[in-house]
Protein backbone atom coordinates (compact mmCIF):
# COMPACT_ATOMS: atom_id res chain seq x y z
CA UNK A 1 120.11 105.75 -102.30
CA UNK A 2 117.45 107.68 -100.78
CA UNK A 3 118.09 111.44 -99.71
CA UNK A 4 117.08 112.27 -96.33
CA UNK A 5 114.21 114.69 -95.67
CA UNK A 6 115.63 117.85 -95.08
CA UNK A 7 115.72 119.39 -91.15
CA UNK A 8 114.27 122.16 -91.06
CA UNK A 9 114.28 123.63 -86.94
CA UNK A 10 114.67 126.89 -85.34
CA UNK A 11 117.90 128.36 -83.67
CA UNK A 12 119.68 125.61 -85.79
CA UNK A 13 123.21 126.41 -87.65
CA UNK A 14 123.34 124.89 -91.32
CA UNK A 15 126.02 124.43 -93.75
CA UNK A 16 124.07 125.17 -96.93
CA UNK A 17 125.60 124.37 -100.27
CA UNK A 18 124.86 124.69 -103.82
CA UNK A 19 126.36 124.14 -107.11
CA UNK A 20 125.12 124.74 -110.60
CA UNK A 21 123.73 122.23 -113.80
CA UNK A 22 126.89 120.68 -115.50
CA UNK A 23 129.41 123.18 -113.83
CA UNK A 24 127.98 126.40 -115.67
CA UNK A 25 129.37 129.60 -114.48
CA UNK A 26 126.93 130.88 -111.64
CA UNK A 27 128.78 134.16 -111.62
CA UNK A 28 130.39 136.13 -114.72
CA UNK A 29 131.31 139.49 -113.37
CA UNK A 30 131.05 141.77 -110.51
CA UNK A 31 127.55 142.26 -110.97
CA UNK A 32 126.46 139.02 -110.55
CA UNK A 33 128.19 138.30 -107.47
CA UNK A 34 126.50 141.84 -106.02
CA UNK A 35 122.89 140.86 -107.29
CA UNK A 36 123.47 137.25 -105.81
CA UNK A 37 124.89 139.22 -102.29
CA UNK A 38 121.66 141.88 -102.77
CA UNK A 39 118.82 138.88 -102.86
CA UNK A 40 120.62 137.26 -100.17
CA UNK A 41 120.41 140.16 -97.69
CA UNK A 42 117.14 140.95 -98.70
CA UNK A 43 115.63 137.41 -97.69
CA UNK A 44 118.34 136.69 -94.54
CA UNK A 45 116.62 140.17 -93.11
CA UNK A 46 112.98 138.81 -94.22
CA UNK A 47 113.20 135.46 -92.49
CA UNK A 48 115.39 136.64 -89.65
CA UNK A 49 118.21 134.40 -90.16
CA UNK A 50 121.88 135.19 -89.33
CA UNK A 51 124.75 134.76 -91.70
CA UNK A 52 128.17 133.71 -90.41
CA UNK A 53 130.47 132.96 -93.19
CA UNK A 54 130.15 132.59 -96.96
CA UNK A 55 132.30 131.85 -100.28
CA UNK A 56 130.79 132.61 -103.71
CA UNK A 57 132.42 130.35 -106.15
CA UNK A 58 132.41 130.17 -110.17
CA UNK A 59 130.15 127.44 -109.56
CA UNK A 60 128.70 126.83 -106.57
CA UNK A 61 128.89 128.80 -103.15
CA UNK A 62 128.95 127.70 -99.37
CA UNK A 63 126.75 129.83 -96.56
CA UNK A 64 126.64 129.32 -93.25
CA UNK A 65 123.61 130.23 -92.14
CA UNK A 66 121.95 130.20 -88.37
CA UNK A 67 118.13 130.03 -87.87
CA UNK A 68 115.85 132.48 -85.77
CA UNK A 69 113.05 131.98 -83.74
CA UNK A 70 110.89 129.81 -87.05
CA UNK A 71 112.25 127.34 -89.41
CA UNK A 72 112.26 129.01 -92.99
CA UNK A 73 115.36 127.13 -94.55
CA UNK A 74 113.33 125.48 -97.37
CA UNK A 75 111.41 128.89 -98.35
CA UNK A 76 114.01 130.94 -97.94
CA UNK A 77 116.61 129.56 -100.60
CA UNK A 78 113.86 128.97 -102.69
CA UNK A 79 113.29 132.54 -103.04
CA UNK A 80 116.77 133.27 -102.69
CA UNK A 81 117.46 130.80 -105.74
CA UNK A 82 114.56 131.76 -107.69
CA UNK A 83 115.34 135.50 -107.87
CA UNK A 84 118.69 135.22 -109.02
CA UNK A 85 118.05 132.65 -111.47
CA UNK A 86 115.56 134.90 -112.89
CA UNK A 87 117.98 137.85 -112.93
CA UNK A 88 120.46 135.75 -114.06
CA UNK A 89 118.76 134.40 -116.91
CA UNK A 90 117.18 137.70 -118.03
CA UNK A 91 121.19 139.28 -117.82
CA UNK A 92 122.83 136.52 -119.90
CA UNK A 93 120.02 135.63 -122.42
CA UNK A 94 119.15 132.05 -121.35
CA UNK A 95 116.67 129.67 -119.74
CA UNK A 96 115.70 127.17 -117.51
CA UNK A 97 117.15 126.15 -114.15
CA UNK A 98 120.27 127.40 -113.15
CA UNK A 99 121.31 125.70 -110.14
CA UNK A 100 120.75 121.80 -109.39
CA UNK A 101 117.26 120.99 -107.75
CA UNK A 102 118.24 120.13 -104.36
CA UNK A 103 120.49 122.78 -102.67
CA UNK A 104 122.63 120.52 -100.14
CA UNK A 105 122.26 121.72 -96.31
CA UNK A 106 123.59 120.07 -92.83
CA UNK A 107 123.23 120.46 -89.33
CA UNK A 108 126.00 121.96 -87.55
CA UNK A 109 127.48 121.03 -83.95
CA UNK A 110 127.74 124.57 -83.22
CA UNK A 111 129.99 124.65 -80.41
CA UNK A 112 132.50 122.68 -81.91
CA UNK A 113 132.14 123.26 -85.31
CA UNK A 114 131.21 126.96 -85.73
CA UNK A 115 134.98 127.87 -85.79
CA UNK A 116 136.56 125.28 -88.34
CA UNK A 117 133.57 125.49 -90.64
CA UNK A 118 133.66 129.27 -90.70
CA UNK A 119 137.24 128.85 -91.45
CA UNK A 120 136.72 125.75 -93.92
CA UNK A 121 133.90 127.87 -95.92
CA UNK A 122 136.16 130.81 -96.53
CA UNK A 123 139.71 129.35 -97.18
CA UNK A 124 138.11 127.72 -100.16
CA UNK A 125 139.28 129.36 -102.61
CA UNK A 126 142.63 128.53 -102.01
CA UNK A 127 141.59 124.54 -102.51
CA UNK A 128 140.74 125.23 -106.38
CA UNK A 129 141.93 124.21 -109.07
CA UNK A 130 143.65 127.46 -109.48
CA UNK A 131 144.18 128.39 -105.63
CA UNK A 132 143.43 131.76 -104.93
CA UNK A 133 144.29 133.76 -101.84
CA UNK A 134 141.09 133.62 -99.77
CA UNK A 135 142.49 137.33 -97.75
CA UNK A 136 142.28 138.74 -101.03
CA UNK A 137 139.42 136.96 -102.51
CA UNK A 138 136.41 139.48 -102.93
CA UNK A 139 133.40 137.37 -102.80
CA UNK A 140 134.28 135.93 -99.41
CA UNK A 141 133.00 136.84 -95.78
CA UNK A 142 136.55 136.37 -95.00
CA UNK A 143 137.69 140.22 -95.98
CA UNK A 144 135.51 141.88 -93.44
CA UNK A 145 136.08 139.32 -90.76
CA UNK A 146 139.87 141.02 -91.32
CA UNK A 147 139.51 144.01 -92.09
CA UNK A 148 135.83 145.45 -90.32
CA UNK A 149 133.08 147.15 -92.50
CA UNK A 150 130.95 144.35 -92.39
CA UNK A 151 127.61 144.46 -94.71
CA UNK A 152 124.24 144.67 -92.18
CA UNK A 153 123.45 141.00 -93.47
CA UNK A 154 126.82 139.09 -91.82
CA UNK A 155 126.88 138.36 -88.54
CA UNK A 156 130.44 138.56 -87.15
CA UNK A 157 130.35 139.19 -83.68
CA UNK A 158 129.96 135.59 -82.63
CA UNK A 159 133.08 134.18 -84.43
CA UNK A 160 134.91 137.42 -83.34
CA UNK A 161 134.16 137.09 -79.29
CA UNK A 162 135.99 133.78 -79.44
CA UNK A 163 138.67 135.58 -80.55
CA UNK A 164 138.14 138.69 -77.51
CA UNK A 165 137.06 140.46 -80.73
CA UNK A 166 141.11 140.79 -81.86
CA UNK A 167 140.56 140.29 -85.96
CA UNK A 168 144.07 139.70 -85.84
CA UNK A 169 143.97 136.87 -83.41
CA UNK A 170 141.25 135.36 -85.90
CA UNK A 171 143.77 135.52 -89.13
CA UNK A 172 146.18 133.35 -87.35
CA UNK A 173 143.22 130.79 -86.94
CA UNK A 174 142.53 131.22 -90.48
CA UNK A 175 146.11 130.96 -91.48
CA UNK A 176 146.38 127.83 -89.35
CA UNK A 177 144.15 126.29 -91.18
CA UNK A 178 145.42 126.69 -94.48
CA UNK A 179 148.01 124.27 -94.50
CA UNK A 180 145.76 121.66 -92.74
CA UNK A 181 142.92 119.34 -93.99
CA UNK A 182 139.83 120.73 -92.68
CA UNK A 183 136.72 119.47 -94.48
CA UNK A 184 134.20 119.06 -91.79
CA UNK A 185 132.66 115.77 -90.84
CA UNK A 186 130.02 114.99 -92.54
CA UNK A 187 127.33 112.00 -90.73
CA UNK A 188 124.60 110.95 -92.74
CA UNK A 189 124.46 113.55 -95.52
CA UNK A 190 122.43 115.61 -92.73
CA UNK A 191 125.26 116.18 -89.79
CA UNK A 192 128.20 118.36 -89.28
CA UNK A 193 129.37 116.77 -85.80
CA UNK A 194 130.45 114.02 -83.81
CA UNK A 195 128.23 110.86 -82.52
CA UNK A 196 126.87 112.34 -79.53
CA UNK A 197 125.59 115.46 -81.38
CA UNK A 198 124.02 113.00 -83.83
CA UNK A 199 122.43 110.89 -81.77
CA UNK A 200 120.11 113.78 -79.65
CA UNK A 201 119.63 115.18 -83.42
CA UNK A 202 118.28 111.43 -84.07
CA UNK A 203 115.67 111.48 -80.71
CA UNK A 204 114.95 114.98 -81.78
CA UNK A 205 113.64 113.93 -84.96
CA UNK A 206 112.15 110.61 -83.62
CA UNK A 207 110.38 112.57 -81.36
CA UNK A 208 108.87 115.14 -83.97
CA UNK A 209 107.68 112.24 -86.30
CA UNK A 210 106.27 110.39 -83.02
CA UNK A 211 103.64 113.34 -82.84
CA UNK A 212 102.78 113.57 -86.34
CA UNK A 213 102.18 110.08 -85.81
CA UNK A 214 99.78 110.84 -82.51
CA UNK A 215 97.85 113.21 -84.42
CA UNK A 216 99.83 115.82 -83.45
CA UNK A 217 100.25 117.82 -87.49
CA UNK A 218 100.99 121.47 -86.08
CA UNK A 219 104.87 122.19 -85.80
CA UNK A 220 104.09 124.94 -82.72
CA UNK A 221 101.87 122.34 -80.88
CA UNK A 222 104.92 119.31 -81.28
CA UNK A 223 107.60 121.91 -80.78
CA UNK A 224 105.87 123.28 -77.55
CA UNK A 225 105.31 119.68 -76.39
CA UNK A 226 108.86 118.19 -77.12
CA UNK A 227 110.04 121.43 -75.09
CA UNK A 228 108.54 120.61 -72.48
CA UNK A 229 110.11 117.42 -72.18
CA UNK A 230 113.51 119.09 -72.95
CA UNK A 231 112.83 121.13 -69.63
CA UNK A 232 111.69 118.07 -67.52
CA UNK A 233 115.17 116.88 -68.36
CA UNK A 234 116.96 119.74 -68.18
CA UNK A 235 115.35 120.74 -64.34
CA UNK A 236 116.32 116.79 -63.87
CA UNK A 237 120.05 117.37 -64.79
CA UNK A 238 120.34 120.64 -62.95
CA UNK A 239 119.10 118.55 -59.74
CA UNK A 240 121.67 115.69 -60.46
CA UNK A 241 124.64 118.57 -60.45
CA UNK A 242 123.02 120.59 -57.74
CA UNK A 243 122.57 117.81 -55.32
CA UNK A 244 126.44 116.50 -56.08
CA UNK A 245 127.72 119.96 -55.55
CA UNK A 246 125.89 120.92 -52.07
CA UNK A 247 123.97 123.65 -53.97
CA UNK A 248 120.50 124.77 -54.48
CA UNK A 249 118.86 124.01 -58.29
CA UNK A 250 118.36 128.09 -58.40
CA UNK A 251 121.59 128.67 -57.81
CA UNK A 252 122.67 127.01 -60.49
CA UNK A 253 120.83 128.35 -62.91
CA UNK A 254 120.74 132.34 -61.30
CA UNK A 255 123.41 133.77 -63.87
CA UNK A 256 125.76 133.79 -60.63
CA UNK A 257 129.93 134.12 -60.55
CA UNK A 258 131.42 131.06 -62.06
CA UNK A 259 134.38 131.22 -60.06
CA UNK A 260 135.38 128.09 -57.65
CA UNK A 261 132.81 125.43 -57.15
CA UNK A 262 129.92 127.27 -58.34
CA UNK A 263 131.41 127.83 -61.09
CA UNK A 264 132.81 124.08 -62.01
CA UNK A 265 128.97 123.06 -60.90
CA UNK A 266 128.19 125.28 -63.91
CA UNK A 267 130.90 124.01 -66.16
CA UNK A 268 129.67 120.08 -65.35
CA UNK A 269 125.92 121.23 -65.95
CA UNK A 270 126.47 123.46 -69.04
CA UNK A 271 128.60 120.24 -70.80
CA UNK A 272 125.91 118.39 -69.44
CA UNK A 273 123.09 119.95 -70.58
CA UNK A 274 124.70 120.30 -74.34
CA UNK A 275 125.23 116.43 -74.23
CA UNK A 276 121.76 115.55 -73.62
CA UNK A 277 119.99 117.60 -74.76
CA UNK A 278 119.39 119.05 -78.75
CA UNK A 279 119.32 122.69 -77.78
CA UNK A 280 121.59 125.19 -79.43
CA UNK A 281 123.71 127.12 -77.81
CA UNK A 282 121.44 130.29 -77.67
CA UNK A 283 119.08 128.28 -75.76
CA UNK A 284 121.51 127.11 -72.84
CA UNK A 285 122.68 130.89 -72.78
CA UNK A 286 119.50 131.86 -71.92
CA UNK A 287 118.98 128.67 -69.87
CA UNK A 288 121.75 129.29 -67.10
CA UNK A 289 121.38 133.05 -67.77
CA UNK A 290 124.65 133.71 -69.60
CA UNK A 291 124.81 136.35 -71.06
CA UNK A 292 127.44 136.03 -73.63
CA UNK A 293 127.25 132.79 -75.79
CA UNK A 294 131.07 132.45 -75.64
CA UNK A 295 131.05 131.56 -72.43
CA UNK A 296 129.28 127.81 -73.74
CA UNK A 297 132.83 127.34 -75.28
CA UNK A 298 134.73 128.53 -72.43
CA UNK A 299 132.98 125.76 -70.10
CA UNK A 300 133.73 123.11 -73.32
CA UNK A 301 137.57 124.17 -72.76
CA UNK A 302 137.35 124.21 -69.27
CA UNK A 303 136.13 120.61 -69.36
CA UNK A 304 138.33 119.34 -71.55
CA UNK A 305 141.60 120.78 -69.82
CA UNK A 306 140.34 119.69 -66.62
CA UNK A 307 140.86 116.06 -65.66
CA UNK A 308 139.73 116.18 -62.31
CA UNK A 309 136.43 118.33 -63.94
CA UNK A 310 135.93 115.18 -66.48
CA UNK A 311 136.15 112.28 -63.67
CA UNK A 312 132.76 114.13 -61.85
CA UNK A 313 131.30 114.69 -64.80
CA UNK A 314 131.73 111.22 -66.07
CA UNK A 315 130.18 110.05 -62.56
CA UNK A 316 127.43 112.13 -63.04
CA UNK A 317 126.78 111.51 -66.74
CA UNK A 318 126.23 107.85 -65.49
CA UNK A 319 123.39 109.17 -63.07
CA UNK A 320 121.30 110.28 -66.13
């Protein structure tokens, strides 16, 4: 079976795995686990990526990693890899590869998947073959998401604000989870998410491979190009909800209360606008002005509890 090419975007979440030749211990003491933790600050802070969770196994370890402004993935756990196989190697007296040759890494739906994957990543210890407790486990994110002091390299804060920052609020979540099955859904080899979320990842892609095919070989030039279609149909969505709600496009889109109608307008549009189109959720933030990226899972909730919410956006899905 063939692999698929790897994905490779900015502001894109990945689950990125990797696990080493024949099950040979990747880690053998404390150091190791601090010189694999060292390389991977140094090169998160070089290619100005964000990490949200990760789990350092025996033999293999999960990270989930978030994207900046370029798309780096490829380099940047090549280096990663490379440095600490050469440290490793040089430490234990042996050669060769250490890790197998194609580190595994999917596409996340980040609004629904950032919470139970950050949770599935850092529980795993206790899914071993000799369960550990993953609150006690050292060389997990999960410790400082409990108990603070977080390293400059691990991004917290989003998780957290789901959670009104309350760490305790966030072990419950964890604990939940503990007793539950929670592998994430896996589409493809390439996908963490459901079948819309695949399908705009699918056009994304087409799209890309379209303008390589047109000629079209520089990333920036296809990137700037396909957004520009992404904001055609974005304006064009924002005029659908705008005209059904009595409002203005602008005020839509102005950052404004989101109390009343205005603000179940902006509930419709924000679901809307994640449905249709492959942005992350930085990108609608900034988008319809929000300023804190929680509120992209607040409208989610607010859709889904609201029934009278879903039957107008279900009319006005149809429109587009």
């Amino acid at each position: 079976m063939t692999r698929p090419k790897r994905i490779d975007f900015p502001h894109t979440l990945y689950h990125v795995m990797s696990r080493t030749i024949s099950g040979e211990a990747a880690f053998r003491g404390n150091g190791d686990y601090l010189k694999f933790l060292h390389y991977l600050a140094k090169y998160i802070h070089l290619f100005h990526y964000r990490v949200h969770a990760y789990c350092l196994l025996s033999n293999h370890f999960h990270l989930l990693l978030e994207s900046g402004q370029n798309a780096f993935l490829s380099e940047l756990m090549r280096r990663l890899l490379t440095a600490y196989t050469v440290y490793y190697n040089r430490r234990h007296e042996r050669h060769g590869h250490l890790f197998q040759g194609r580190f595994k890494s999917m596409v996340v739906d980040k609004v629904n998947y950032l919470l139970p994957l950050s949770r599935y990543i850092q529980t795993n210890p206790s899914r071993g073959p000799k369960p550990l407790d993953p609150d006690s486990y050292k060389w997990s994110s999960l410790h400082f998401y409990l108990h603070g002091n977080e390293p400059s390299f691990l991004y917290t804060k989003e998780i957290l604000d789901w959670f009104r920052g309350e760490r305790r609020a966030y072990a419950n979540f964890i604990r939940e989870g503990l007793d539950e099955e929670s592998k994430p859904l896996i589409v493809s080899q390439r996908y963490v998410g459901g079948k819309a979320f695949v399908r705009r990842w699918d056009e994304r892609l087409r799209k890309w491979a379209k303008a390589k095919d047109a000629g079209i070989t520089s990333r920036e030039e296809a990137m700037r190009i396909q957004r520009e279609e992404e904001e055609k149909q974005a304006n064009r969505i924002v005029h659908i909800v705008a005209e059904a709600f009595g409002y203005k496009p602008e005020v839509l889109i102005s950052g404004r209360s989101r109390r009343g109608a205005l603000g179940q307008a902006r509930t419709i549009l924000c679901n809307l606008l994640r449905n249709h189109l492959p942005w992350s959720c930085r990108s609608i933030a900034e988008f319809l002005k929000i300023k804190e990226l929680v509120m992209i899972y607040h409208h989610r909730n607010k859709l889904i509890k609201n029934k009278a919410l879903r039957e107008i956006y279900q009319q006005l899905e149809d429109e587009i």
